[in-house]
Protein backbone atom coordinates (compact mmCIF):
# COMPACT_ATOMS: atom_id res chain seq x y z
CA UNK A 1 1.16 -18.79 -5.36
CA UNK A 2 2.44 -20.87 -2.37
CA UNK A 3 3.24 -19.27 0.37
CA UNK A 4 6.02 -17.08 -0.93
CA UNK A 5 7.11 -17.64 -4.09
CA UNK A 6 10.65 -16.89 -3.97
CA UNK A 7 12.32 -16.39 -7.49
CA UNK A 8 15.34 -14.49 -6.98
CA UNK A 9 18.02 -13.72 -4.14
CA UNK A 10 19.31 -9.90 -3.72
CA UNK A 11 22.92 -9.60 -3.94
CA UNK A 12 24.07 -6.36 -1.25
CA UNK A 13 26.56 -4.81 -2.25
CA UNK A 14 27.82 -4.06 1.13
CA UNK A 15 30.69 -4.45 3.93
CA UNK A 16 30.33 -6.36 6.90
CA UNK A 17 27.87 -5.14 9.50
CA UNK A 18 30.48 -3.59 11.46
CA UNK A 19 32.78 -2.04 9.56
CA UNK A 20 33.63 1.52 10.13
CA UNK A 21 35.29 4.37 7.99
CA UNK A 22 38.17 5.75 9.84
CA UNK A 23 39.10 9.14 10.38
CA UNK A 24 41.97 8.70 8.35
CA UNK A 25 40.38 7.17 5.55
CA UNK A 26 38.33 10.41 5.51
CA UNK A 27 38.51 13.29 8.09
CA UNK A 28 36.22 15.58 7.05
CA UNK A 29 33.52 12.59 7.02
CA UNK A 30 31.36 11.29 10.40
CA UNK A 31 31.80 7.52 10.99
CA UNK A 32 29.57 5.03 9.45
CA UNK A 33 28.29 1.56 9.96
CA UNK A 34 26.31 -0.82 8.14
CA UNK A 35 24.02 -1.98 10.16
CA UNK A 36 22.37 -5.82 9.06
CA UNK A 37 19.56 -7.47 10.63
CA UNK A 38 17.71 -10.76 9.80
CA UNK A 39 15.13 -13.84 10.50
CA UNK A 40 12.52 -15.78 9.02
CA UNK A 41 9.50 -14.38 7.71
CA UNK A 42 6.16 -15.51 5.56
CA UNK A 43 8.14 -18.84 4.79
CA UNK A 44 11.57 -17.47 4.00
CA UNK A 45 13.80 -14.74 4.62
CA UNK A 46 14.55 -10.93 5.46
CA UNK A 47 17.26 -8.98 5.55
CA UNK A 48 17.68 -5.33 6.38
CA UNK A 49 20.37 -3.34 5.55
CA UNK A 50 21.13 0.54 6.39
CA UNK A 51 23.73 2.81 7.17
CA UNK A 52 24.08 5.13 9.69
CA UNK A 53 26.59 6.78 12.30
CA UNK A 54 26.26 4.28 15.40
CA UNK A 55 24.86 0.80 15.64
CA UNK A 56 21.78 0.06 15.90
CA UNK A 57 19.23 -3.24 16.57
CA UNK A 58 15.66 -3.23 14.99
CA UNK A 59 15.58 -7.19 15.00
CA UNK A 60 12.59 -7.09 17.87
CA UNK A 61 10.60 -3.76 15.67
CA UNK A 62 11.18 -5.98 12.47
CA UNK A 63 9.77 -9.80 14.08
CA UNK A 64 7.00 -7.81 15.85
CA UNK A 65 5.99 -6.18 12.19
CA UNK A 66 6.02 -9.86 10.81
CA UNK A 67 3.85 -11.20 13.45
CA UNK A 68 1.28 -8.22 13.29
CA UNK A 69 1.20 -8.52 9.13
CA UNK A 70 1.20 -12.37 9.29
CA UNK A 71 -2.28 -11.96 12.06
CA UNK A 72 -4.01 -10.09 9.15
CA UNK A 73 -3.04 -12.09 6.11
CA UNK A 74 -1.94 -15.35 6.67
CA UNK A 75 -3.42 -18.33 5.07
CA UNK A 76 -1.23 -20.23 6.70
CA UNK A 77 -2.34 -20.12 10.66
CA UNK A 78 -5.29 -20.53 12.09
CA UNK A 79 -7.33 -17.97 14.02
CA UNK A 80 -5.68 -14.82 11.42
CA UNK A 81 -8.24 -12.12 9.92
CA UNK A 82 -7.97 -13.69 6.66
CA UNK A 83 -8.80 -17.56 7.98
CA UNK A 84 -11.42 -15.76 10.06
CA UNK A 85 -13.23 -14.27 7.04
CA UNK A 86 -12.26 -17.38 4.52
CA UNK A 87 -14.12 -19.23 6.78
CA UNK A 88 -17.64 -17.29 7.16
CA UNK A 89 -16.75 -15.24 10.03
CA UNK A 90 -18.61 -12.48 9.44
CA UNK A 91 -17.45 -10.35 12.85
CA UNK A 92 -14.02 -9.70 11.43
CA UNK A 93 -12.93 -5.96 11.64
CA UNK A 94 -9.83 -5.75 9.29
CA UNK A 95 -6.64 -4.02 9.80
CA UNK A 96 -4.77 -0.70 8.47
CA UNK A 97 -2.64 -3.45 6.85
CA UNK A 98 -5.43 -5.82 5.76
CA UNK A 99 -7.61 -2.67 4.06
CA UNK A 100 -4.09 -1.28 2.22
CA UNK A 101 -3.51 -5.19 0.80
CA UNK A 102 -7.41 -5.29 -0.19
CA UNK A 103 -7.62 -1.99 -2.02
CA UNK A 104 -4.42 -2.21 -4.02
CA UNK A 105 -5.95 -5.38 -5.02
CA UNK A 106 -8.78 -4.12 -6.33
CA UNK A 107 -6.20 -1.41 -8.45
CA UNK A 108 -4.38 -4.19 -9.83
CA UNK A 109 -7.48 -6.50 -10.26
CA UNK A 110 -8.75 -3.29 -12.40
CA UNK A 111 -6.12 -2.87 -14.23
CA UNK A 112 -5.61 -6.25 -15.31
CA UNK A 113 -9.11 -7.23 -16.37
CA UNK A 114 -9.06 -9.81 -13.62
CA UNK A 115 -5.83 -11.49 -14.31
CA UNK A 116 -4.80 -11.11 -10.89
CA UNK A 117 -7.27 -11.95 -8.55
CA UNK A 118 -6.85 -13.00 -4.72
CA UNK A 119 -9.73 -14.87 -4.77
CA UNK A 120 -8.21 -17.54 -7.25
CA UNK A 121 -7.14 -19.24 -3.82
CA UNK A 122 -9.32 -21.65 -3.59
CA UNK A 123 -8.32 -23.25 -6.99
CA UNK A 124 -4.61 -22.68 -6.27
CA UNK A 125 -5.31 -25.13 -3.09
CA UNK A 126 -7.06 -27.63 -5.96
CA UNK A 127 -4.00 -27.84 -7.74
CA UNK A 128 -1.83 -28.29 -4.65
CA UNK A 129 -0.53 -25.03 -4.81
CA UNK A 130 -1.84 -23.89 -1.13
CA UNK A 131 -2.19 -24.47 2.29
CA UNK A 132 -5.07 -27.08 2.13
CA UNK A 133 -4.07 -29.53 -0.04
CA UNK A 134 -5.04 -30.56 -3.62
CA UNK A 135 -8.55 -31.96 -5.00
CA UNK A 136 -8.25 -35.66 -6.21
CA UNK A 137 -9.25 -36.43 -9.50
CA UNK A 138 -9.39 -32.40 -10.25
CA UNK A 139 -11.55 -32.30 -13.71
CA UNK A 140 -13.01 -30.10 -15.85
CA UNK A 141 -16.13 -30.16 -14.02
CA UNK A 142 -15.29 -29.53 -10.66
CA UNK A 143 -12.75 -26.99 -11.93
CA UNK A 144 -15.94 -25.11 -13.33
CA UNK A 145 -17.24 -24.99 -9.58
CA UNK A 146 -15.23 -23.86 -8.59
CA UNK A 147 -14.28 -20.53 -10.73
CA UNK A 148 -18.07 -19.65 -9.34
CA UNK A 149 -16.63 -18.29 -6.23
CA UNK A 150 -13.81 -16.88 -8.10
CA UNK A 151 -13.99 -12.86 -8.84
CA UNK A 152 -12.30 -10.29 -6.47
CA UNK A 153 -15.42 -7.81 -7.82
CA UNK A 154 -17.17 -10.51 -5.81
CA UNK A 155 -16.13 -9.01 -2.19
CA UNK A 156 -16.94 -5.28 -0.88
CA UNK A 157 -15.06 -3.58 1.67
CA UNK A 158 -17.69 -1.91 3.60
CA UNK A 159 -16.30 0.12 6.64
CA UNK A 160 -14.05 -2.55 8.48
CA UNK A 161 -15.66 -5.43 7.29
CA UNK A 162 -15.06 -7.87 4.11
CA UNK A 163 -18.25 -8.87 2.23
CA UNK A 164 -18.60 -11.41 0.12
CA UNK A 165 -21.01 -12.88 -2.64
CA UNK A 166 -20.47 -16.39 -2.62
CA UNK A 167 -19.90 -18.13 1.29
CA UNK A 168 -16.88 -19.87 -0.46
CA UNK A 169 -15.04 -17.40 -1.46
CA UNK A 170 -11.38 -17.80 -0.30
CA UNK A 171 -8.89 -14.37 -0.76
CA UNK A 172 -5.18 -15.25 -0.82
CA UNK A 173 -2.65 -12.49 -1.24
CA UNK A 174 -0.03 -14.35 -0.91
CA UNK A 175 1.26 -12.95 -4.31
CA UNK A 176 1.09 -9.12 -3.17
CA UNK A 177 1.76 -9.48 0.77
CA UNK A 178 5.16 -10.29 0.84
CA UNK A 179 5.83 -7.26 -1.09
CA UNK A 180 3.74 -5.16 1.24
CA UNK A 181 6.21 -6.05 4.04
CA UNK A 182 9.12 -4.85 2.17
CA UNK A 183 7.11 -1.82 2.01
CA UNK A 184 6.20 -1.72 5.55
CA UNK A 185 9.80 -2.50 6.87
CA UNK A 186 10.77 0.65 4.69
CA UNK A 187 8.61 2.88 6.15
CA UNK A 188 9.57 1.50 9.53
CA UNK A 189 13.14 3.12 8.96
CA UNK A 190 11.44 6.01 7.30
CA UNK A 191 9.80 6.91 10.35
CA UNK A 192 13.35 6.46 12.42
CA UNK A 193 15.48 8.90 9.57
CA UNK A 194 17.48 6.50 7.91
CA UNK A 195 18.47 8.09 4.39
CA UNK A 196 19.88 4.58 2.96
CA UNK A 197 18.74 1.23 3.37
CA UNK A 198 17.64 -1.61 1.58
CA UNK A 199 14.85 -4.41 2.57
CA UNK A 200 14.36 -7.72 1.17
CA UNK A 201 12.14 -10.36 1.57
CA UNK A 202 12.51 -13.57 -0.15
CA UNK A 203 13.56 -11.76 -2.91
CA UNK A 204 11.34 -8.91 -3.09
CA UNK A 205 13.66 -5.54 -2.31
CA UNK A 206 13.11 -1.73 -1.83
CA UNK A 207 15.71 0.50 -1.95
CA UNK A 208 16.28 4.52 -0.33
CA UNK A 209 19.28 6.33 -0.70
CA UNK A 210 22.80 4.70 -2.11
CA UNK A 211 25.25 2.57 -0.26
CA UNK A 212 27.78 4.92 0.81
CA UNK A 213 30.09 2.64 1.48
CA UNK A 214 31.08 1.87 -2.57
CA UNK A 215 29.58 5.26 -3.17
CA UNK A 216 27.29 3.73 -5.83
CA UNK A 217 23.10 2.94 -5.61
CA UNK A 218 22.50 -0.44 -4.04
CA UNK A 219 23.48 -3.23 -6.55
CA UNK A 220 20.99 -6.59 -6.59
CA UNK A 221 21.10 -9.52 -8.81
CA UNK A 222 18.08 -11.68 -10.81
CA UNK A 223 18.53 -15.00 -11.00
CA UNK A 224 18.96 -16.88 -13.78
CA UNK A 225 16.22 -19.41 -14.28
CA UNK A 226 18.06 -22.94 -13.61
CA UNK A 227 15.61 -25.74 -13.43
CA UNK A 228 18.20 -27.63 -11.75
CA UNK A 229 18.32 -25.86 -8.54
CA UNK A 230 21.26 -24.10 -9.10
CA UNK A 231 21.89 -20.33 -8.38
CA UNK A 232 23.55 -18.21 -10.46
CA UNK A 233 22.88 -14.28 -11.87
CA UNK A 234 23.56 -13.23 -15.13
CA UNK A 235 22.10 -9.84 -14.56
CA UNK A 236 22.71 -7.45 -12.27
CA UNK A 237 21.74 -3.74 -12.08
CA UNK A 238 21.76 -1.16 -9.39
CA UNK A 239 18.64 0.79 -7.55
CA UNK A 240 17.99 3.91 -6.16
CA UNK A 241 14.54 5.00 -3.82
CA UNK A 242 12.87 2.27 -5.95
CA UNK A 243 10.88 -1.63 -5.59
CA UNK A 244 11.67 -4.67 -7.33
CA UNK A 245 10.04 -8.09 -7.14
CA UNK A 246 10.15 -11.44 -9.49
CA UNK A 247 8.02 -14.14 -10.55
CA UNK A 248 9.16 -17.31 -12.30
CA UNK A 249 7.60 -20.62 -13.08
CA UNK A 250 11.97 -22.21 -12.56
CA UNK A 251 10.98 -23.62 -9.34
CA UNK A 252 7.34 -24.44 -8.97
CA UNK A 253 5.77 -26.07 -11.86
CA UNK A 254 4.14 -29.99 -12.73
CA UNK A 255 4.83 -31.84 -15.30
CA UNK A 256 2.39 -33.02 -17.78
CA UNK A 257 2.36 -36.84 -19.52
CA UNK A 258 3.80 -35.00 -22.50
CA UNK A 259 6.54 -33.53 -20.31
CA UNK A 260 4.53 -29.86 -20.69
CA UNK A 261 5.63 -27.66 -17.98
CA UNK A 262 2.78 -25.76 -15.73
CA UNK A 263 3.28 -22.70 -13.53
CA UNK A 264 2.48 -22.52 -10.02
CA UNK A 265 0.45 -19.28 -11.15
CA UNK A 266 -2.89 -19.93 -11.87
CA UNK A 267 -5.41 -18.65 -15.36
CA UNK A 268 -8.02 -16.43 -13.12
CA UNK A 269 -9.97 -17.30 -16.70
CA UNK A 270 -9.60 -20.59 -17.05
CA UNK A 271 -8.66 -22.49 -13.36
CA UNK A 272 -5.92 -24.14 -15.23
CA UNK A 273 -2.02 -23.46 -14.09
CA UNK A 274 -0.56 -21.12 -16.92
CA UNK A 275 0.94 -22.65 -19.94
CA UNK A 276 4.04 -20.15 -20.86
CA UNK A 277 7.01 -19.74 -22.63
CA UNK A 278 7.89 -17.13 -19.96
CA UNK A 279 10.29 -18.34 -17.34
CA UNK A 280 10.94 -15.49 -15.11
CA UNK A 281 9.31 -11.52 -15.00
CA UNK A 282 10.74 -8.82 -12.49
CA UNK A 283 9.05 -5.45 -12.37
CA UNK A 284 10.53 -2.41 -11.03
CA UNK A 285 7.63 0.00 -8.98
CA UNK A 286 7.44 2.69 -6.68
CA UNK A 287 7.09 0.43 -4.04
CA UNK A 288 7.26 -3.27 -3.69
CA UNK A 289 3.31 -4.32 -2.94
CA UNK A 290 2.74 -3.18 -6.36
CA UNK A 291 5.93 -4.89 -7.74
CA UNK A 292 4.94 -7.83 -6.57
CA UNK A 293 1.36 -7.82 -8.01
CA UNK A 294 2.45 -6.97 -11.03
CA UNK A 295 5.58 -9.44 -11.62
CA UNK A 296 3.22 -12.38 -10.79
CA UNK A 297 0.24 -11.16 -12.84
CA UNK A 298 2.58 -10.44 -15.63
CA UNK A 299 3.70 -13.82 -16.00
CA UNK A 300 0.43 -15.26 -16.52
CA UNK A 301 -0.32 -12.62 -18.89
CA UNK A 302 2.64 -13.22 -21.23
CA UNK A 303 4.26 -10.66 -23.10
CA UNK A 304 2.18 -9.36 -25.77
CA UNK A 305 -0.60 -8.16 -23.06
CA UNK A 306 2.15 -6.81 -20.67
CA UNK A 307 3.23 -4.64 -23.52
CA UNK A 308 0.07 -3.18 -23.82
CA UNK A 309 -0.74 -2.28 -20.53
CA UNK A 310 2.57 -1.09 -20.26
CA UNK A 311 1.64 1.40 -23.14
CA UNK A 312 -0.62 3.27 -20.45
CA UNK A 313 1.75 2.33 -17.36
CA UNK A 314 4.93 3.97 -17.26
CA UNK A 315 5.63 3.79 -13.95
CA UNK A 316 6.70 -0.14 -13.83
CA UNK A 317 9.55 -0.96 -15.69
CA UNK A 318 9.55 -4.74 -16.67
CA UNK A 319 12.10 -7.68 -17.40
CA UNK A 320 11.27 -11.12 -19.17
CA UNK A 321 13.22 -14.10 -19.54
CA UNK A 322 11.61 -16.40 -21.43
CA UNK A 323 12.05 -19.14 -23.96
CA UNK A 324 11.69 -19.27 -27.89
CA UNK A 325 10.11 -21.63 -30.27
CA UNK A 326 12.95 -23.26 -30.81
CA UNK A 327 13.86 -23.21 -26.78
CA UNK A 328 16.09 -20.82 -26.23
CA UNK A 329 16.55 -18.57 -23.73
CA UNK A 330 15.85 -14.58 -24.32
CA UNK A 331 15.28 -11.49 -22.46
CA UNK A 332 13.73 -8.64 -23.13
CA UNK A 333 13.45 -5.05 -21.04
CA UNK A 334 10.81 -3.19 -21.54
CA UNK A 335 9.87 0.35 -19.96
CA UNK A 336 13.10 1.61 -19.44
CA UNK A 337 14.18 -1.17 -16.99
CA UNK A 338 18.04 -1.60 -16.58
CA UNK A 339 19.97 -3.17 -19.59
């Protein structure tokens, strides 16, 4: 759960930012552009995309929404809400933003019997996953330490304020914030009428609406998982008013003296990195806080348990690529995602 974990790239299907439908191509039809915007964000990249009659420049709106999101929630700077309370500060009033991140954690934390759980972060930083740097000599015992600070049902939200249990308790939500942006970006063009658009983050997208221009829903790509580096999408489907995030263990993983590879992702059980046959899961939500919850706790859970909860969640369609006993690569859709 570094920083942003970023497991796929979107492919918009889309003309260039100022292209413009003629009369002649169609009379009875206003003129249209396709307005693109984008910067650096939470370690990576945005980019907005939406159509409307005249051009338009949100870059400022969308780099002030970053910097008020990344003062709640980043792990990453000093002197943010979520260093602030990490740290013992017990004078911290939270945010709209901070207390929407915090509940839907607790909704996923429920839902998953604790498999995700922002308050793994302090063993994520053990591993030299994090911000802070690993433990040396990281054993069994110290491991077991640990995991005693560990347990989101640990901390209370109690009017504007974060209580917790244990003084060392350290909540990361790095693996649901990202997503939250996406969803925040959206609602920024849902408060200025935009009909279609589509937001990504690193990866993470939300869709409204079609793109007009190919007079189709907006098409996006998952990435194959290469361990090599290389990019390349074997799958692509096409969205319309929903979310969709990824998490794969392709890009972040150690190897083990018996050339075992571990995930980046954390056991909230155990406070070992996962050991998985499962390369790459990408959920399909409502909205994208929730998709990207869900895509990183499903990966840890593996696929039998996904399919179970699934029984009782239709609302998230689910993808897995993932590798056999005899290492070969499958997928599998589950939930009605796109074949």
């Amino acid at each position: 759960m570094k920083r942003v974990v970023i497991c796929f790239f979107v492919i918009i299907s889309c003309f260039a930012c100022t292209r413009k439908i003629s009369k002649k191509e169609n009379a009875e039809k206003p003129s249209l552009f396709t307005n693109i915007a984008g910067g650096k964000a939470f370690g990576t990249t945005y980019s907005v995309t939406f159509i409307d009659s005249v051009k338009r420049n949100y870059k400022k709106s969308y780099d002030s929404l970053v910097n008020v999101i990344n003062q709640s929630m980043s792990t990453y700077q000093e002197e943010t809400d979520i260093t602030r309370i990490n740290n013992g500060d017990t004078t911290v009033q939270i945010d709209s933003h901070f207390k929407k991140v915090f509940l839907a954690s607790k909704e996923v934390y429920k839902n998953t019997n604790g498999v995700y759980d922002p308050t793994i972060g302090v063993i994520v930083n053990a591993w030299g996953f994090g911000p802070e740097g690993e433990i040396e000599s990281l054993d069994s015992l110290k491991i077991e330490k640990l995991l005693e600070t560990v347990g989101l049902d640990k901390v209370q939200l109690k009017e504007k304020k974060i209580l917790k249990e244990h003084k060392e308790t350290r909540i990361d939500f790095n693996a649901i914030a990202k997503g939250y942006a996406v969803d925040v970006f959206y609602d920024f063009l849902e408060s200025k009428g935009h009909q279609n658009y589509l937001v990504e983050i690193g990866g993470e997208i939300r869709t409204k609406g079609r793109n007009t221009f190919k007079k189709n829903d907006w098409t996006v790509g998952i990435e194959d998982p290469n361990f090599d580096g290389s990019i390349s999408y074997s799958k692509i489907i096409t969205l319309s008013n929903e979310a969709m995030a990824t998490s794969g263990s392709y890009r972040k993983f150690k190897v083990d003296e018996n050339g075992k590879r571990y995930a980046h992702i954390i056991d909230t059980k155990t406070g070992y990195p996962s050991k998985t046959n499962v390369l790459s899961v990408s959920v399909i939500a409502d909205n994208c806080m929730l998709a990207d919850a869900y895509a990183t706790t499903f990966k840890s859970m593996g696929i039998e348990k996904v399919k179970r909860m699934l029984a009782t969640h239709s609302e998230l369609k689910v993808y897995f690529i993932y590798e056999d006993a005899n290492k070969e690569l499958k997928k599998l859709a589950l939930n009605g995602f796109p074949e």
